[in-house]
Protein backbone atom coordinates (compact mmCIF):
# COMPACT_ATOMS: atom_id res chain seq x y z
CA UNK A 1 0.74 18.01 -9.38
CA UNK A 2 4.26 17.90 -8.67
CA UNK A 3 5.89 14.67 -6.59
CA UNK A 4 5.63 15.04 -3.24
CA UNK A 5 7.30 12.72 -0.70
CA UNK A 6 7.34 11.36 2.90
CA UNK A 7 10.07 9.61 4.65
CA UNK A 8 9.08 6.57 7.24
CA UNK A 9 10.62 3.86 9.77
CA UNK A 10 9.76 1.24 7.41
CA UNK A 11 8.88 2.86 3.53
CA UNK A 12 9.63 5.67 1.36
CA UNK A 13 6.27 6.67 0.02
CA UNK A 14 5.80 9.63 -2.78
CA UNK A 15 2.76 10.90 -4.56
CA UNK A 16 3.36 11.02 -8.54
CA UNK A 17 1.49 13.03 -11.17
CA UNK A 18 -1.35 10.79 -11.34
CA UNK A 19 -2.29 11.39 -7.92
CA UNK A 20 -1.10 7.64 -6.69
CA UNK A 21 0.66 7.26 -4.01
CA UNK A 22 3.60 5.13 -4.02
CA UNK A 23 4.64 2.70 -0.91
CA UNK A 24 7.87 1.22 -1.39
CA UNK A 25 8.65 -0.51 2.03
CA UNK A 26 12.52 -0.43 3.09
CA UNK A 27 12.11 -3.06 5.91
CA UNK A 28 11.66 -6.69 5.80
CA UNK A 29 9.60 -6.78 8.76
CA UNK A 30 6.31 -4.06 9.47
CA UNK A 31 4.36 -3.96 12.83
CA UNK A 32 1.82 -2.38 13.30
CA UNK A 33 2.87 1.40 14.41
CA UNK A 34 4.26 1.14 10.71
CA UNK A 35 0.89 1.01 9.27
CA UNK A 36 -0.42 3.55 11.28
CA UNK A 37 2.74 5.67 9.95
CA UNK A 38 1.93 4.99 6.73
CA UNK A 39 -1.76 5.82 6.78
CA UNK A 40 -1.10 9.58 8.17
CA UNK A 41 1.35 9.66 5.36
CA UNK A 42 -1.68 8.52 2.21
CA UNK A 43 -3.18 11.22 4.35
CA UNK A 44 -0.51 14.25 4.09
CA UNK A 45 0.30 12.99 0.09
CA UNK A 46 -2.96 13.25 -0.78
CA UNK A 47 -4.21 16.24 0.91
CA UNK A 48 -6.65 14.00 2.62
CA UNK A 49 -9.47 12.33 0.30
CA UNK A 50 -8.92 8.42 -0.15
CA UNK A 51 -5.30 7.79 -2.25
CA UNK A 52 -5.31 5.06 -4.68
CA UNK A 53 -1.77 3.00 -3.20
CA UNK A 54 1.00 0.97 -4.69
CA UNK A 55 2.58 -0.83 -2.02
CA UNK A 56 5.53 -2.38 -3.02
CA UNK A 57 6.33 -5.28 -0.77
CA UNK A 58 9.04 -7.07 -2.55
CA UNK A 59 11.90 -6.40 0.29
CA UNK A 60 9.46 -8.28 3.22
CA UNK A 61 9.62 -11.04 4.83
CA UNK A 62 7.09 -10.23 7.87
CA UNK A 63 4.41 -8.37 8.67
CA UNK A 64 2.23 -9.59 12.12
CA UNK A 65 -1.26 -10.61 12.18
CA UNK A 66 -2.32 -7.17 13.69
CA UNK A 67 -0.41 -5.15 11.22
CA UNK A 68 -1.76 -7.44 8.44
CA UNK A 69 -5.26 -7.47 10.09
CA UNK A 70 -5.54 -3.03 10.72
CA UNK A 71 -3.93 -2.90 6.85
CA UNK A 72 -7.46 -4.52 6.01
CA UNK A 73 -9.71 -2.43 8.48
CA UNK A 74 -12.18 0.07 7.52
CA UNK A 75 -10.38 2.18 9.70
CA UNK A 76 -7.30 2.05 7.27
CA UNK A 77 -9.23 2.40 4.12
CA UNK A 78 -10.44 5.44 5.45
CA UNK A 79 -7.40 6.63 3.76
CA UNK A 80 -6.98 3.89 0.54
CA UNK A 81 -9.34 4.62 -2.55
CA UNK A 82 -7.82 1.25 -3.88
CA UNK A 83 -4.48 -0.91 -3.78
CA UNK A 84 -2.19 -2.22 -5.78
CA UNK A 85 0.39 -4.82 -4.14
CA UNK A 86 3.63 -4.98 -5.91
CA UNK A 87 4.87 -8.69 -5.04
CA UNK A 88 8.14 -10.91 -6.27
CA UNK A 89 9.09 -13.35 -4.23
CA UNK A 90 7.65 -16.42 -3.16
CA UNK A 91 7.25 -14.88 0.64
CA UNK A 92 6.00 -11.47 -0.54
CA UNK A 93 2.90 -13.48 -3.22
CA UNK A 94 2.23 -15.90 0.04
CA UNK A 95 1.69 -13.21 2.26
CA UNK A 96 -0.39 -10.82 -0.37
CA UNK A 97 -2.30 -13.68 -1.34
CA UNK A 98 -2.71 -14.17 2.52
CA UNK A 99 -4.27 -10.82 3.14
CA UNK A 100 -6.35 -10.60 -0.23
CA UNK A 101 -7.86 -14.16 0.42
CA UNK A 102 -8.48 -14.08 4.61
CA UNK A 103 -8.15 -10.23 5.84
CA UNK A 104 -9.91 -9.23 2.86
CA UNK A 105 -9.85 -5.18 3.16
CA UNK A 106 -12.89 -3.28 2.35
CA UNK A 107 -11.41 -1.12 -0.84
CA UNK A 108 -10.24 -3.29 -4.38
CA UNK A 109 -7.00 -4.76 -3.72
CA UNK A 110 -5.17 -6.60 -6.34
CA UNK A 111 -0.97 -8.17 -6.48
CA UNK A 112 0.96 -7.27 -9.31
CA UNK A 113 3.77 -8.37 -10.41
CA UNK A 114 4.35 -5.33 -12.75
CA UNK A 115 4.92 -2.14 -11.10
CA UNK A 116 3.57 -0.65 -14.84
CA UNK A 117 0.98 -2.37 -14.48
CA UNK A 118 -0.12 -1.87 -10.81
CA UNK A 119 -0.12 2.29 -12.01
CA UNK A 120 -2.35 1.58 -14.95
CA UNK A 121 -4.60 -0.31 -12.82
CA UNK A 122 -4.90 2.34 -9.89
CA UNK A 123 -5.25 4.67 -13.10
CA UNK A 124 -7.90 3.54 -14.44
CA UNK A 125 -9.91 3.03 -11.59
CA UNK A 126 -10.28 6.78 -10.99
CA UNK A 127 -11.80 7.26 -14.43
């Protein structure tokens, strides 16, 4: 499987070899319709079955609470096999650690501080 890749309002996301799909948000801020955006795209990466996800959210600064709260819906995970939050500052481990501890999505979620090891993760989830 070759790299595939979608452009959005608020991320650049790709599919690698491996079959993850890769997140990397461009804006500091995400709303909701950016969510929503970026679940069609897991969607159109994958081919449609569940995508295991790196979302890197280093750049933000914001996300609001229905963004944050549809991110953790069953809805969403429709689309999310598992995910992997890349994190570095302060802001982005408070509000990962935010969403992990009191959103709490319905597929394994873990932050990472290690984009290597995010990928191995998601990896070696699928077996």
């Amino acid at each position: 499987m070759g790299e595939r890749q979608v452009a959005a309002a608020s991320a650049n996301l790709h599919i690698d070899a491996d079959g993850v799909v890769h997140n990397v948000l461009t804006g500091a801020a995400v709303d909701l319709p950016d969510v929503h955006e970026w679940e069609r795209a897991y969607a159109t990466l994958s081919g449609g079955p569940p995508a295991p996800v790196v979302v890197d959210i280093r750049a933000f600064t914001a996300v609001t609470a229905s963004a944050r709260k549809y991110a953790a819906s069953a809805e969403h995970g429709a689309a999310i096999e598992a995910v992997a939050l890349i994190v570095g500052s302060p802001v982005s481990r408070v509000i990962g650690n935010f969403w992990l501890g009191i959103d709490r999505p319905p597929y394994p979620a873990r932050l990472f501080t290690d984009p290597e090891a995010a990928q191995r993760w998601l990896v070696a989830r699928r077996g």
